[in-house]
N, C-alpha and C. Protein backbone atom coordinates (compact mmCIF):
# COMPACT_ATOMS: atom_id res chain seq x y z
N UNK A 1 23.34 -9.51 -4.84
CA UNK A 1 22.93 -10.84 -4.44
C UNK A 1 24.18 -11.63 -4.04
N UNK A 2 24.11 -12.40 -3.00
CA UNK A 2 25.63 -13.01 -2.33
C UNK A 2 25.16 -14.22 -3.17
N UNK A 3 26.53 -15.41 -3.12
CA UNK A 3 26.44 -16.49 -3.81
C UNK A 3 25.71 -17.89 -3.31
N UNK A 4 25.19 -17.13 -2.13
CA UNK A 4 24.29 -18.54 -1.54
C UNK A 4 22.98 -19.03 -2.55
N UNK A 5 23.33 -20.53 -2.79
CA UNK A 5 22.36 -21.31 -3.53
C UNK A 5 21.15 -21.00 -3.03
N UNK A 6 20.77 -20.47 -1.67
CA UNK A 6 19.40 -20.37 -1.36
C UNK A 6 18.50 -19.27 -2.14
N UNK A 7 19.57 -18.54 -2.39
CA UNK A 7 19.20 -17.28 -2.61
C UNK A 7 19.03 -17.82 -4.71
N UNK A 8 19.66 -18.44 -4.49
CA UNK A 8 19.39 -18.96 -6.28
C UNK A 8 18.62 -19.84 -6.29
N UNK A 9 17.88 -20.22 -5.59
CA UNK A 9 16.79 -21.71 -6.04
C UNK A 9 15.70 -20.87 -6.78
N UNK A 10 15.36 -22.21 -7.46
CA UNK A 10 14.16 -21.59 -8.79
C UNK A 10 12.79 -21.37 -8.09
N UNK A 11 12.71 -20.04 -7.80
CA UNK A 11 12.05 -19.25 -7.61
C UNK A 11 10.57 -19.47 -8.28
N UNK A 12 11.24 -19.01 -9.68
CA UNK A 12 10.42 -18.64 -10.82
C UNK A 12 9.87 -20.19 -10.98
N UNK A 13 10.48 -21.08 -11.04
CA UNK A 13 9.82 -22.81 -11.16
C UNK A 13 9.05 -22.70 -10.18
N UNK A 14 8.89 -22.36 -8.99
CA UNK A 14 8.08 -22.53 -7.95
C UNK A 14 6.92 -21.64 -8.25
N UNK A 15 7.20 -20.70 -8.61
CA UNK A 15 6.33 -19.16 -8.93
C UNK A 15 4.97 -20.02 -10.23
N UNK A 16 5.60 -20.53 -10.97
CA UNK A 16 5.33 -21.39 -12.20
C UNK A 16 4.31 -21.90 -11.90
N UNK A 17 4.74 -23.13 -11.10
CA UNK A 17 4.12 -24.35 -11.09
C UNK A 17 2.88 -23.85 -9.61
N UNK A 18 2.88 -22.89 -8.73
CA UNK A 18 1.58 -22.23 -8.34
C UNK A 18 0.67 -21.70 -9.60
N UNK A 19 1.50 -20.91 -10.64
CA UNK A 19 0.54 -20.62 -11.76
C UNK A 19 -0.78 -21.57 -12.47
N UNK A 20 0.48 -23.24 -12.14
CA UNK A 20 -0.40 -23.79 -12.99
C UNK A 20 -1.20 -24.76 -12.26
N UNK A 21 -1.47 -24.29 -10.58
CA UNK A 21 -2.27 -24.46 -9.65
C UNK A 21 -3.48 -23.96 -10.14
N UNK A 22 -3.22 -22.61 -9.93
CA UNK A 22 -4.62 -21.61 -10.70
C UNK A 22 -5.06 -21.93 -11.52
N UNK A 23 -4.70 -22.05 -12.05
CA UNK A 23 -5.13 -22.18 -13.46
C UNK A 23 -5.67 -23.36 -13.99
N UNK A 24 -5.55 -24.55 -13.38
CA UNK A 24 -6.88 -25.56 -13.21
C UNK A 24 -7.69 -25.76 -11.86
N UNK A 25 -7.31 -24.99 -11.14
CA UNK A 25 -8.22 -24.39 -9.98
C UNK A 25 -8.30 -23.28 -9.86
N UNK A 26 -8.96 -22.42 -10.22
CA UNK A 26 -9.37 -20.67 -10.25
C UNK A 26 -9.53 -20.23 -8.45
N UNK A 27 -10.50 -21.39 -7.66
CA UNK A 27 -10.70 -20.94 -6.61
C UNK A 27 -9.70 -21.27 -5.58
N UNK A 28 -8.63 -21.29 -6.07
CA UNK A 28 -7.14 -21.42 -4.85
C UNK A 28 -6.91 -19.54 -4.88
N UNK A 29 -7.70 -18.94 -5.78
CA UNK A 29 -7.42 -17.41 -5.73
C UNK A 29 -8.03 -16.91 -4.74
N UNK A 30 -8.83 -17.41 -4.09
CA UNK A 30 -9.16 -17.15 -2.19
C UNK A 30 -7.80 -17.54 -1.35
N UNK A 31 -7.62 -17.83 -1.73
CA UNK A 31 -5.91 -17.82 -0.97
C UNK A 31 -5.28 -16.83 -0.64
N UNK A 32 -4.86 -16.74 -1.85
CA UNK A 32 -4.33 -14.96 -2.16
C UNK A 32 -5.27 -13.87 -1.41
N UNK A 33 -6.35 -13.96 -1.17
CA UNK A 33 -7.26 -12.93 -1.15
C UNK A 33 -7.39 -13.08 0.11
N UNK A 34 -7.14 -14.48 0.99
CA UNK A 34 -7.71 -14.53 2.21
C UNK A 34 -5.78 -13.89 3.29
N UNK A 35 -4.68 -14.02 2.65
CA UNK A 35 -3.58 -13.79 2.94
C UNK A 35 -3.53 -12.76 3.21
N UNK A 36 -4.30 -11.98 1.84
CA UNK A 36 -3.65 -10.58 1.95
C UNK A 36 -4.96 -9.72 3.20
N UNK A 37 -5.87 -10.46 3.39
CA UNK A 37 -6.88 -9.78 4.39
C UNK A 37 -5.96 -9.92 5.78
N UNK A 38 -5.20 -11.15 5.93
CA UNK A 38 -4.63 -11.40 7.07
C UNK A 38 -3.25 -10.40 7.07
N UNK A 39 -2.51 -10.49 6.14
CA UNK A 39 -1.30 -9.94 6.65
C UNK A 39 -1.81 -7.99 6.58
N UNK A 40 -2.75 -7.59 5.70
CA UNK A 40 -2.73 -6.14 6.00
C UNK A 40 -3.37 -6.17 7.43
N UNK A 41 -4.52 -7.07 7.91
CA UNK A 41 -5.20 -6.28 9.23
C UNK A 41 -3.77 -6.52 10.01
N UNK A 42 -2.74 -7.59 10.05
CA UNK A 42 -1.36 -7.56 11.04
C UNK A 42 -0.55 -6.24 10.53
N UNK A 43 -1.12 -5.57 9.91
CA UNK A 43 0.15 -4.44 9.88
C UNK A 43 1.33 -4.96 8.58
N UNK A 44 0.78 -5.12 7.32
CA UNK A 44 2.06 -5.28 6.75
C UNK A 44 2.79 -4.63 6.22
N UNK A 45 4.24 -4.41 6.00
CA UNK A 45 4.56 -3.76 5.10
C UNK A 45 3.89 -3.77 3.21
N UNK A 46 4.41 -2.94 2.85
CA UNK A 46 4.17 -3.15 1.23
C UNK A 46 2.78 -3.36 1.11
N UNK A 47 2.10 -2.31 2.03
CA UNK A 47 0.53 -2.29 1.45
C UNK A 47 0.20 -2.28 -0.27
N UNK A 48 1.10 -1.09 -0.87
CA UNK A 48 0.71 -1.00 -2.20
C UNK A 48 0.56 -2.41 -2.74
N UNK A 49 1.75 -3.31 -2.86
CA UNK A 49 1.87 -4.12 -3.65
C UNK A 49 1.18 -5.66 -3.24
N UNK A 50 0.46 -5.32 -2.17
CA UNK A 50 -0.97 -6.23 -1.44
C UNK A 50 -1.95 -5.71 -2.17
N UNK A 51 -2.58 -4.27 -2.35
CA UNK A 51 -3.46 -3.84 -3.26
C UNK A 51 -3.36 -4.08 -5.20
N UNK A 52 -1.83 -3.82 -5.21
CA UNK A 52 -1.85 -4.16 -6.50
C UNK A 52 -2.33 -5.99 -6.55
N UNK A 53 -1.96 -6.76 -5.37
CA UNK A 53 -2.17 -7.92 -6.16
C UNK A 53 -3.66 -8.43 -5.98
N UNK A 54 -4.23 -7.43 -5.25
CA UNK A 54 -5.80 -7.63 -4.77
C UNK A 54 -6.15 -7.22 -5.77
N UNK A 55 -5.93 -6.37 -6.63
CA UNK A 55 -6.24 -6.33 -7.84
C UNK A 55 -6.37 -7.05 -9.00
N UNK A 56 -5.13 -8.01 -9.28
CA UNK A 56 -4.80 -8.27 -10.08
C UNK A 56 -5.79 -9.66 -9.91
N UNK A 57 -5.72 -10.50 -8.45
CA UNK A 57 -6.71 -11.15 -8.58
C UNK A 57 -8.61 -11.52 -8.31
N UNK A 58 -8.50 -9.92 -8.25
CA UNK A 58 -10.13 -9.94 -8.33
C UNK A 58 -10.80 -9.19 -9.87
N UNK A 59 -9.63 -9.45 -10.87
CA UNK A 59 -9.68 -9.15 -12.26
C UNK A 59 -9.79 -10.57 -13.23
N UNK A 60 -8.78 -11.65 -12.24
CA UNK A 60 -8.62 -12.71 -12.43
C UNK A 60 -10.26 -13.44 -12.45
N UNK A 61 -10.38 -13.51 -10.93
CA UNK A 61 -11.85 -14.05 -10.95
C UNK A 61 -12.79 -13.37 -11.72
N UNK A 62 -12.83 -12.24 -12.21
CA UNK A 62 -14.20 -11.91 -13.24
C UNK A 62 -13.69 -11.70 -14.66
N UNK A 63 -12.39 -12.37 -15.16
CA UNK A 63 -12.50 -12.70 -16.52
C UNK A 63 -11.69 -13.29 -16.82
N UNK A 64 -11.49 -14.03 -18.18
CA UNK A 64 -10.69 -14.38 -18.96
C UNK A 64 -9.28 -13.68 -19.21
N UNK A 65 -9.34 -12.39 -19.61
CA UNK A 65 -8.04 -11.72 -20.00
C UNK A 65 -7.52 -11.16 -18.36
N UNK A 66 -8.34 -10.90 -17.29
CA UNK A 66 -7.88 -10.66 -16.01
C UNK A 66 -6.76 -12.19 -15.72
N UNK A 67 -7.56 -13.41 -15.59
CA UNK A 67 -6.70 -14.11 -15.42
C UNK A 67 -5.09 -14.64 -16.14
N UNK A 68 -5.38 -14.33 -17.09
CA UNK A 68 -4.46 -14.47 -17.88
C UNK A 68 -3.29 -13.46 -17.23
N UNK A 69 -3.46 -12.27 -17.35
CA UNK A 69 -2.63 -10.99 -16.42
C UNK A 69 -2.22 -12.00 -15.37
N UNK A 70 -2.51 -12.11 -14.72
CA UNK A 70 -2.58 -13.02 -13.52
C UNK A 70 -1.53 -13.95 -13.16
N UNK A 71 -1.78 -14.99 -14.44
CA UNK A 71 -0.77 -15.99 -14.72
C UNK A 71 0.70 -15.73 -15.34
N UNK A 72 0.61 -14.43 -15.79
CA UNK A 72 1.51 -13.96 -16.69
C UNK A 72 2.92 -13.14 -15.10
N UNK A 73 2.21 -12.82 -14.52
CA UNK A 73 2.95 -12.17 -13.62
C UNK A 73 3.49 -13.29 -12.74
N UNK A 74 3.01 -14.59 -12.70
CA UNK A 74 3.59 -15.60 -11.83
C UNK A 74 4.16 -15.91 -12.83
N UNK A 75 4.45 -16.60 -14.13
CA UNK A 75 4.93 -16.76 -14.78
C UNK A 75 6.46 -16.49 -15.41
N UNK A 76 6.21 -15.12 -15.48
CA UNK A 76 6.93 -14.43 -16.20
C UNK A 76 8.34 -14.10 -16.02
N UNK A 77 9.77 -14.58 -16.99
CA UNK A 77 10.86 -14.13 -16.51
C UNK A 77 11.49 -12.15 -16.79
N UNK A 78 10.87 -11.61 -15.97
CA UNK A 78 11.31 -10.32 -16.36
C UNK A 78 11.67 -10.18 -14.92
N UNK A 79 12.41 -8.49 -14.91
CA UNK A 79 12.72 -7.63 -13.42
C UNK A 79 11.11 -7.39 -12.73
N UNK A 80 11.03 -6.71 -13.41
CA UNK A 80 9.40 -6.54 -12.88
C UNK A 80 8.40 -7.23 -12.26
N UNK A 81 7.97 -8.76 -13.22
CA UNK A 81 7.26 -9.83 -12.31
C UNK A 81 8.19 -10.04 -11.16
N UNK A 82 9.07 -10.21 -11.06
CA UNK A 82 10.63 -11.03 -9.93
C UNK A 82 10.26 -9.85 -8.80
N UNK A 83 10.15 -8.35 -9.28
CA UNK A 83 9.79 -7.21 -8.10
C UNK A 83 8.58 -7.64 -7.81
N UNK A 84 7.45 -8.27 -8.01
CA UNK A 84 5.86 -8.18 -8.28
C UNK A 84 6.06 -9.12 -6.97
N UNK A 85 6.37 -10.29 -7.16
CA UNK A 85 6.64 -11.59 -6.81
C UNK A 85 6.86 -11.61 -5.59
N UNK A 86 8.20 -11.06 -5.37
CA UNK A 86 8.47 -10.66 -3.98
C UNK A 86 7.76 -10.70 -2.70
N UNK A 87 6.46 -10.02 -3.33
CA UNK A 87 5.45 -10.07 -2.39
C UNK A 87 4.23 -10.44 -2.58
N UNK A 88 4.41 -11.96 -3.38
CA UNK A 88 3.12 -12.41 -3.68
C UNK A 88 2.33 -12.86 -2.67
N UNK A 89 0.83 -12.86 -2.53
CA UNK A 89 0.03 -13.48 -1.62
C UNK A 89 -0.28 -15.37 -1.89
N UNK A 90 0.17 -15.91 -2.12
CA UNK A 90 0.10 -17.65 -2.68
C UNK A 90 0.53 -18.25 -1.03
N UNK A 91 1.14 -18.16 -0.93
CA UNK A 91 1.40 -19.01 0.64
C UNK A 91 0.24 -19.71 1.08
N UNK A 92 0.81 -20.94 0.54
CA UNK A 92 -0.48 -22.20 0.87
C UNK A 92 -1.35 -23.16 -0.23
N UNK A 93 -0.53 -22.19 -1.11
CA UNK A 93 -1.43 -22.70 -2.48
C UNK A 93 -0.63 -24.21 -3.02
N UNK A 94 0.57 -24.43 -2.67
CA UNK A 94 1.72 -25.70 -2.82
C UNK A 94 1.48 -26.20 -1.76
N UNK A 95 1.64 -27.51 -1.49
CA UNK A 95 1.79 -28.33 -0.83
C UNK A 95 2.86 -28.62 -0.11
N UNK A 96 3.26 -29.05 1.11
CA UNK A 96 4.52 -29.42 1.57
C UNK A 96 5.44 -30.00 0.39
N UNK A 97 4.57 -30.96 -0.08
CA UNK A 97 5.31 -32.08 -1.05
C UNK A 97 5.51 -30.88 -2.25
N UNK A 98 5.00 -30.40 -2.34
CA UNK A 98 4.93 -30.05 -4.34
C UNK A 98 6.28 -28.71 -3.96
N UNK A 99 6.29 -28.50 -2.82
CA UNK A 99 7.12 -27.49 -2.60
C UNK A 99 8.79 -27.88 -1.85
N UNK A 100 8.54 -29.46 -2.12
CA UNK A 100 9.87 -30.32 -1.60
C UNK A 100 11.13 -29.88 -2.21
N UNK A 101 10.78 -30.48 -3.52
CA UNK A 101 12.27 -29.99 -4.31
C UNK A 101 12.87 -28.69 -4.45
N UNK A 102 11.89 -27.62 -4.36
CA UNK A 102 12.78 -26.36 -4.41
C UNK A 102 13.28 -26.33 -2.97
N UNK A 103 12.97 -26.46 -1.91
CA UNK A 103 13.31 -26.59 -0.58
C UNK A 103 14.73 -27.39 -0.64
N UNK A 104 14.49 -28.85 -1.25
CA UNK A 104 15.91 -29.64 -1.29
C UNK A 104 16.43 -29.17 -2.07
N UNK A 105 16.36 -28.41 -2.90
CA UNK A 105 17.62 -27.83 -4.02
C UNK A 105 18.32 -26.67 -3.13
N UNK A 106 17.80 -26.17 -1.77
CA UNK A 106 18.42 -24.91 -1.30
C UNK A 106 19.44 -26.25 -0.68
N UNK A 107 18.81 -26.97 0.02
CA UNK A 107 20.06 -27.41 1.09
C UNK A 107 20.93 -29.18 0.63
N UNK A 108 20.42 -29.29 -0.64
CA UNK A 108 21.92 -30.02 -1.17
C UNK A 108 22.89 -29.34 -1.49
N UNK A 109 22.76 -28.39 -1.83
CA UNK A 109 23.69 -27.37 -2.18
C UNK A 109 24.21 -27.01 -1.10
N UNK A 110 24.18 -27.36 0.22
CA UNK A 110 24.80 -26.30 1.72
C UNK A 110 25.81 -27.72 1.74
C-alpha cells in the first residue's frame, strides 16, 4: 500500500455507517441485488465474489441470523471482510452528503 491518504481514508467508517443503513432499512438490500444484476449482465470481473454477496444478501432478507452475517461483514475489522468488501455491491446506498466526509478526508489531506 503506497502512503497516499486516499488510499487510507476510513473505509471501514464508510463500510459501517452503510451497515447501519441496512439495518434500519432492510429494503436498501435491493440495491445490492439490483448492482450486482447490473454489473454481472456488463461483464464483471469477480463474478465469484458478486455471487458470494448475492448470497449473503438474499440470506439477509429471509432471516434474522442471515442478516446479522450480513452486517457483520460490512462491519467487521478483519483481512477477510476488507477482501469481502472490496467488492461490495452498496453503491448508492449513502448519499452524496452522508458520503461527504470520507470524500473530504481523502483531499484535505492532498
Amino acid at each position: 500500500m503506497t502512503d497516499d491518504p486516499c488510499n487510507r481514508f476510513d473505509k471501514l467508517g464508510m463500510f459501517r455507517l452503510i451497515a447501519d443503513k441496512i439495518a434500519r432499512d432492510p429494503g436498501l438490500l435491493q440495491t445490492g441485488l439490483d448492482n450486482i444484476a447490473r454489473w454481472t449482465a456488463n461483464g464483471a470481473d469477480q463474478q465469484h465474489r458478486l455471487r458470494q454477496w448475492e448470497g449473503m444478501i438474499r440470506a439477509a432478507q429471509a432471516s434474522k441470523p442471515g442478516m446479522e452475517t450480513l452486517l457483520s461483514a460490512l462491519r467487521e475489522d478483519s483481512e477477510q471482510a476488507a477482501h469481502l468488501r472490496e467488492f461490495a455491491p452498496f453503491d448508492g446506498v449513502l448519499t452524496t452528503l452522508e458520503r461527504r466526509p470520507f470524500i473530504l478526508q481523502c483531499a484535505f489531506q492532498h
